[in-house]
PDB file of N, CA and C in Angstrom:
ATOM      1  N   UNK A   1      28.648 135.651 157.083  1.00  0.00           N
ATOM      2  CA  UNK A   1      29.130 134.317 156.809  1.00  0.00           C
ATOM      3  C   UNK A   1      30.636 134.272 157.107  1.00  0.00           C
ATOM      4  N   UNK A   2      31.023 133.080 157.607  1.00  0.00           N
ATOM      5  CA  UNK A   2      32.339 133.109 158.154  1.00  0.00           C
ATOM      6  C   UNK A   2      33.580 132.339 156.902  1.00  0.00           C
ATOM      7  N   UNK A   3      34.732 132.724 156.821  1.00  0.00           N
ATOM      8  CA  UNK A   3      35.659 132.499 156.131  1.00  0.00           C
ATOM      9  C   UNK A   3      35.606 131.114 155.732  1.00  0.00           C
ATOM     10  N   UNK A   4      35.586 131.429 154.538  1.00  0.00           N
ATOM     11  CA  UNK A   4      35.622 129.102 154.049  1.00  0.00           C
ATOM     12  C   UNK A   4      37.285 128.769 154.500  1.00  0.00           C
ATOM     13  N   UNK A   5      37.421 128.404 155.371  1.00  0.00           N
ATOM     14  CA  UNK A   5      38.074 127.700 155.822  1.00  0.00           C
ATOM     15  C   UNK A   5      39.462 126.509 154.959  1.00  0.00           C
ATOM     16  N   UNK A   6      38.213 126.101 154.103  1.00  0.00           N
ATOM     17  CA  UNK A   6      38.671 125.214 152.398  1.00  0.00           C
ATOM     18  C   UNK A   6      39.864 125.725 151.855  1.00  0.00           C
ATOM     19  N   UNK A   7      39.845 126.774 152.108  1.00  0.00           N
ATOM     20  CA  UNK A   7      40.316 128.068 150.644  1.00  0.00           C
ATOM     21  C   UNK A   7      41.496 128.627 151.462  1.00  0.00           C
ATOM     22  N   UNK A   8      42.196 127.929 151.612  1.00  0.00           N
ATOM     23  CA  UNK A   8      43.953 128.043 152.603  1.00  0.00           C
ATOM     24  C   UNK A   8      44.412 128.618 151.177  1.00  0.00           C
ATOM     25  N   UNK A   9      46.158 129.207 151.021  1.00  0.00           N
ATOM     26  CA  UNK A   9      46.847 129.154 150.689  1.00  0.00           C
ATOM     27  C   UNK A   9      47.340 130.473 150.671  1.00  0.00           C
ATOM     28  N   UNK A  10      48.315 130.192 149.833  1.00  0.00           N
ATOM     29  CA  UNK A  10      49.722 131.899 150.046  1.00  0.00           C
ATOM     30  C   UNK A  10      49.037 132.859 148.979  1.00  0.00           C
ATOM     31  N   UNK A  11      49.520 134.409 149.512  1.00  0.00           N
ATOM     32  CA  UNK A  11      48.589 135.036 148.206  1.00  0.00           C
ATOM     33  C   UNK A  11      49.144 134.640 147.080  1.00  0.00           C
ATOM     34  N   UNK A  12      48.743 135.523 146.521  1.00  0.00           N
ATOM     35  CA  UNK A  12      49.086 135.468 144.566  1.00  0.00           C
ATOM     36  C   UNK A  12      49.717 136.355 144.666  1.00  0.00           C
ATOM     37  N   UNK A  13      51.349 135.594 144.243  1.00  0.00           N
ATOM     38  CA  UNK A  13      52.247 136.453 143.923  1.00  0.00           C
ATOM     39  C   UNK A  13      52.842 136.954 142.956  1.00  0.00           C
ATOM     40  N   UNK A  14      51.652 136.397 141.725  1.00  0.00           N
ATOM     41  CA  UNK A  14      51.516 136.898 140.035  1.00  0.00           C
ATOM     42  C   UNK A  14      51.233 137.779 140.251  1.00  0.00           C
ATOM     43  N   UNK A  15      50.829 138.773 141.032  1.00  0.00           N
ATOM     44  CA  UNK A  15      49.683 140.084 140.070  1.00  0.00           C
ATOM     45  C   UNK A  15      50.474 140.681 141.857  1.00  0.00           C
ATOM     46  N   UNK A  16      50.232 142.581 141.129  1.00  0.00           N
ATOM     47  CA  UNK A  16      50.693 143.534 142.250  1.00  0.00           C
ATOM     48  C   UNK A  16      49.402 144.086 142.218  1.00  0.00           C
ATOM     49  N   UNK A  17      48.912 144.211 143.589  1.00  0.00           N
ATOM     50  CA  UNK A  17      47.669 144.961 143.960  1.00  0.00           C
ATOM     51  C   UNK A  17      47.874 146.170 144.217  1.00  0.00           C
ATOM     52  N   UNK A  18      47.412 146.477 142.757  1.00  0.00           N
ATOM     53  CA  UNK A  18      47.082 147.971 142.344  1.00  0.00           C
ATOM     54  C   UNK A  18      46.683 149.224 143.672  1.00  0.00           C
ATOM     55  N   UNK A  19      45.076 148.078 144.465  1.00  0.00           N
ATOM     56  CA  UNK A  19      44.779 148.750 145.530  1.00  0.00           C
ATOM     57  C   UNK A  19      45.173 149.321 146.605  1.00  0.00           C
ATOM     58  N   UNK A  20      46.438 148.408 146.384  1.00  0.00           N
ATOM     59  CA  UNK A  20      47.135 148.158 147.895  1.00  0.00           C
ATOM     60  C   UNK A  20      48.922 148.956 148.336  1.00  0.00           C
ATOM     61  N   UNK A  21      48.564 150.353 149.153  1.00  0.00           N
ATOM     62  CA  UNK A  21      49.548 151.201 149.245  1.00  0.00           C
ATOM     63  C   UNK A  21      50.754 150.404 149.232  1.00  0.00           C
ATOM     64  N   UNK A  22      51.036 149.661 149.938  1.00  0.00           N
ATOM     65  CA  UNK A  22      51.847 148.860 150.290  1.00  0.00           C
ATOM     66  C   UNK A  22      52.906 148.209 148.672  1.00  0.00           C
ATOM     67  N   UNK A  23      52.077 147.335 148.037  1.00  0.00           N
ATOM     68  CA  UNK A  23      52.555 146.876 146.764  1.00  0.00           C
ATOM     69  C   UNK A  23      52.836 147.551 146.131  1.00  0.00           C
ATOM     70  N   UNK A  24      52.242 148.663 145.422  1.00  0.00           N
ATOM     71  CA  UNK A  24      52.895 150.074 144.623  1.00  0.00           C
ATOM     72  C   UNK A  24      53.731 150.600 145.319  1.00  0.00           C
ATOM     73  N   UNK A  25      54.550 150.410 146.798  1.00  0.00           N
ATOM     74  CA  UNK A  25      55.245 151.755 146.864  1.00  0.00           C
ATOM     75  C   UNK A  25      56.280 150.471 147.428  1.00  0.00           C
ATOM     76  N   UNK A  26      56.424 149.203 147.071  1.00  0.00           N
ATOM     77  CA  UNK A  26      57.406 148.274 147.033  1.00  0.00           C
ATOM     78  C   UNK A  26      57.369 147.975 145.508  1.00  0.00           C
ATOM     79  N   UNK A  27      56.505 147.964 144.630  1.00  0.00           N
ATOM     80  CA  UNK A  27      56.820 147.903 142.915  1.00  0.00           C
ATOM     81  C   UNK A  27      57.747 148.976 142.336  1.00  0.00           C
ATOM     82  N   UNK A  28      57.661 150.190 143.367  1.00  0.00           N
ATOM     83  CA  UNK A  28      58.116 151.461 142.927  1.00  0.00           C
ATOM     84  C   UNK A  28      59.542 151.693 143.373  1.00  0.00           C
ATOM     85  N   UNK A  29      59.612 151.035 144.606  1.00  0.00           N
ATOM     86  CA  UNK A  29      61.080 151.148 144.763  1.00  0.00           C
ATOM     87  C   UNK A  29      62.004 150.462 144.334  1.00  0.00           C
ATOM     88  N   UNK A  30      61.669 148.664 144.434  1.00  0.00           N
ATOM     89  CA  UNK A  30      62.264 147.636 143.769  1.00  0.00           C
ATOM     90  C   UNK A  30      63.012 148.379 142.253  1.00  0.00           C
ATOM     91  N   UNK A  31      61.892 149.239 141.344  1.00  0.00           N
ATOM     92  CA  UNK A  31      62.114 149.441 140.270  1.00  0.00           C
ATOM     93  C   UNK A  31      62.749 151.191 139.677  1.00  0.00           C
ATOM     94  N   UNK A  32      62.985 151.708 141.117  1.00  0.00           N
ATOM     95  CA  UNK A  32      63.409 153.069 141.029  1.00  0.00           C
ATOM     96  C   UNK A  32      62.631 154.064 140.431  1.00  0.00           C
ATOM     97  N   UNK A  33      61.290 153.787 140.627  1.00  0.00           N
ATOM     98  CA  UNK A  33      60.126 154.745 140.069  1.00  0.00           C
ATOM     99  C   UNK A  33      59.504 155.435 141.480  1.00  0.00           C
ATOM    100  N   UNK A  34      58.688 156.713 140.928  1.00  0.00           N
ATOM    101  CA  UNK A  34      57.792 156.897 141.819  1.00  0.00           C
ATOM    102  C   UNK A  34      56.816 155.954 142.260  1.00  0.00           C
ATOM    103  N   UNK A  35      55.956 157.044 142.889  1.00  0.00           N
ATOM    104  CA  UNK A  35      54.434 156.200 143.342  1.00  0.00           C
ATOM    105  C   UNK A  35      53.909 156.312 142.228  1.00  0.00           C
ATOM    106  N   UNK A  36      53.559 157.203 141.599  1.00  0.00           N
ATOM    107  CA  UNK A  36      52.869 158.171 140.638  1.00  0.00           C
ATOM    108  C   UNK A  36      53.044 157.184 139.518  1.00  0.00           C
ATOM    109  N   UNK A  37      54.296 157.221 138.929  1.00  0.00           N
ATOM    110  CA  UNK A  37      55.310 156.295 137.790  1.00  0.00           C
ATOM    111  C   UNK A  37      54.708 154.873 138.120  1.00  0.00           C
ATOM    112  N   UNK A  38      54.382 154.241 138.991  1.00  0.00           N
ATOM    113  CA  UNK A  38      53.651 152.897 139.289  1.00  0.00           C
ATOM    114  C   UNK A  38      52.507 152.654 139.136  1.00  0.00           C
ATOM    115  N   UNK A  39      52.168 153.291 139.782  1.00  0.00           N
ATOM    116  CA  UNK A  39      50.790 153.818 139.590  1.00  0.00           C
ATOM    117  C   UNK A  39      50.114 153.582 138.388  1.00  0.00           C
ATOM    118  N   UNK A  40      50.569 154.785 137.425  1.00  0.00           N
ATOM    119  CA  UNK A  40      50.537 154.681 136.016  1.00  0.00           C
ATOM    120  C   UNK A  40      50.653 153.462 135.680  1.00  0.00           C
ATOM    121  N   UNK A  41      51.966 153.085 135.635  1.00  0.00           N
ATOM    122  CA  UNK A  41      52.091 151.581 134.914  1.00  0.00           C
ATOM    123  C   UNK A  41      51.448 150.318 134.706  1.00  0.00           C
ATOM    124  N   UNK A  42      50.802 149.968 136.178  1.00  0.00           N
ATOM    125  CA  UNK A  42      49.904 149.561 136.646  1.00  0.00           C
ATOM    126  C   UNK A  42      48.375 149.916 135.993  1.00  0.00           C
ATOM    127  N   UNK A  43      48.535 151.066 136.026  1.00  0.00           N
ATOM    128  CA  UNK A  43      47.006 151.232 135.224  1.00  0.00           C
ATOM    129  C   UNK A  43      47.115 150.714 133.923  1.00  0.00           C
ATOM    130  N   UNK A  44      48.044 151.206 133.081  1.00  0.00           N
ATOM    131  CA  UNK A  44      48.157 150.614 131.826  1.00  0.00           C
ATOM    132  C   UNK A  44      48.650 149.626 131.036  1.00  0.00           C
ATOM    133  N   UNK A  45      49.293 148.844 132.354  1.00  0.00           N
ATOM    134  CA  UNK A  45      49.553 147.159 131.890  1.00  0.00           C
ATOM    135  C   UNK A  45      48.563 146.413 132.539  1.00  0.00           C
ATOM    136  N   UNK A  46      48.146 146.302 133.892  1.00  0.00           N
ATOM    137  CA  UNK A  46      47.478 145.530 134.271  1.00  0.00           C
ATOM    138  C   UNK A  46      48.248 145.516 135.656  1.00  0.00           C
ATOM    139  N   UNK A  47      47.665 144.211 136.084  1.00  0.00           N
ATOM    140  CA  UNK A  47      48.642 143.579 137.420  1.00  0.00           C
ATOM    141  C   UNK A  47      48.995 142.457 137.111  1.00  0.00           C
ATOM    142  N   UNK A  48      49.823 142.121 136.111  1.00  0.00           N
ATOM    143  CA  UNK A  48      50.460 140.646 136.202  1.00  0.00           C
ATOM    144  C   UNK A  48      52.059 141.490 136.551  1.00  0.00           C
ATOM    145  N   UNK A  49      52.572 140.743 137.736  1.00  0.00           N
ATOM    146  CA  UNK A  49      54.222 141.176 137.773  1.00  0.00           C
ATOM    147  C   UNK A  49      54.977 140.794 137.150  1.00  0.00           C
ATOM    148  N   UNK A  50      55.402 140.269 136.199  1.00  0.00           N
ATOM    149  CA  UNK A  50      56.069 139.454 135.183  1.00  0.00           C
ATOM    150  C   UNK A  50      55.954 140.983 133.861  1.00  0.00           C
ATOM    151  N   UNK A  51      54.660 141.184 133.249  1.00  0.00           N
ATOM    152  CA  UNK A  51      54.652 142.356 132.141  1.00  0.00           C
ATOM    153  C   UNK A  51      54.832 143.433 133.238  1.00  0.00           C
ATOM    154  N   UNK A  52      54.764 143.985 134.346  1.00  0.00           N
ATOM    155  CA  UNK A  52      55.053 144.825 134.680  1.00  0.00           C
ATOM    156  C   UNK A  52      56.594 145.254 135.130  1.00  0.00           C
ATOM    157  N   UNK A  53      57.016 143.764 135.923  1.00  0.00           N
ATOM    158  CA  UNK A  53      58.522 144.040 135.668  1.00  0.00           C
ATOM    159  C   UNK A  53      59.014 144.111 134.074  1.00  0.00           C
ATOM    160  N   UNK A  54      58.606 144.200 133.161  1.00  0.00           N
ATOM    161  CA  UNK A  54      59.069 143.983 131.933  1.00  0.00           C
ATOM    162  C   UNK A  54      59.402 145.165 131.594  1.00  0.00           C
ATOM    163  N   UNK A  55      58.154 145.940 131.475  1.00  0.00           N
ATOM    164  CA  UNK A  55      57.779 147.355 131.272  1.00  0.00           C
ATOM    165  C   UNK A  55      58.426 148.464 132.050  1.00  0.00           C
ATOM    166  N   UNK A  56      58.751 148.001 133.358  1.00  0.00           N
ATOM    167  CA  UNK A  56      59.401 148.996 134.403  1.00  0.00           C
ATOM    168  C   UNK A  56      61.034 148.963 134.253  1.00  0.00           C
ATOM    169  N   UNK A  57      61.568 147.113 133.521  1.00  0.00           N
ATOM    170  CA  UNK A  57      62.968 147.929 132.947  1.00  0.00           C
ATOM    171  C   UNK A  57      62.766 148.665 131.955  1.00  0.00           C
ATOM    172  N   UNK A  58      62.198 148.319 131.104  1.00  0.00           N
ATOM    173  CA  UNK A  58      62.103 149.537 129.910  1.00  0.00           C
ATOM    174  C   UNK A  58      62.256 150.449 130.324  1.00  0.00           C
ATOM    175  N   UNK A  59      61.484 151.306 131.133  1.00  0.00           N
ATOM    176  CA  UNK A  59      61.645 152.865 132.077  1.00  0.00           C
ATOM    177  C   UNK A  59      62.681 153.117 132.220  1.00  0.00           C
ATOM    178  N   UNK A  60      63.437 152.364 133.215  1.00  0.00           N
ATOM    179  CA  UNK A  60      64.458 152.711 134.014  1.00  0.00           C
ATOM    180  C   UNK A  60      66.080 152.007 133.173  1.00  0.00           C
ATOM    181  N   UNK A  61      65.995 151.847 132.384  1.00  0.00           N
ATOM    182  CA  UNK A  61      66.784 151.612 131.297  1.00  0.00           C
ATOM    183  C   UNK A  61      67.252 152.575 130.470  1.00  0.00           C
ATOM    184  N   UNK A  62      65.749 153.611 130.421  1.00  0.00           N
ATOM    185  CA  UNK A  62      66.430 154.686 129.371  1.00  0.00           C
ATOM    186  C   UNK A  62      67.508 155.670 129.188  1.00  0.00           C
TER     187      UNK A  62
END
């Protein structure tokens, strides 16, 4: 079946895709963490970027 066509728009730039090499290893630098350190974070907040930038100053604050 071919792409609905309907369903235009920009991604979602709420949430960092966990899946996606790319977003973790730009979440990771933006925030002076590893991959690994993102990674993590990500697993245990979620993917909204808003609590994750939250959480990642905490880190890099200490």
């Amino acid at each position: 079946m071919a792409d609905d066509k309907s369903q235009r728009g920009g991604a979602d730039r709420r949430t960092v895709a966990g899946g996606e090499a790319y977003e973790v290893d730009y979440f990771a630098e933006k925030h002076g963490l590893t991959r690994d350190q993102a990674q993590a974070l990500i697993g245990r907040v979620g993917n909204d970027r808003e609590k994750l930038d939250a959480e990642a100053e905490k880190i890099t604050t200490k």
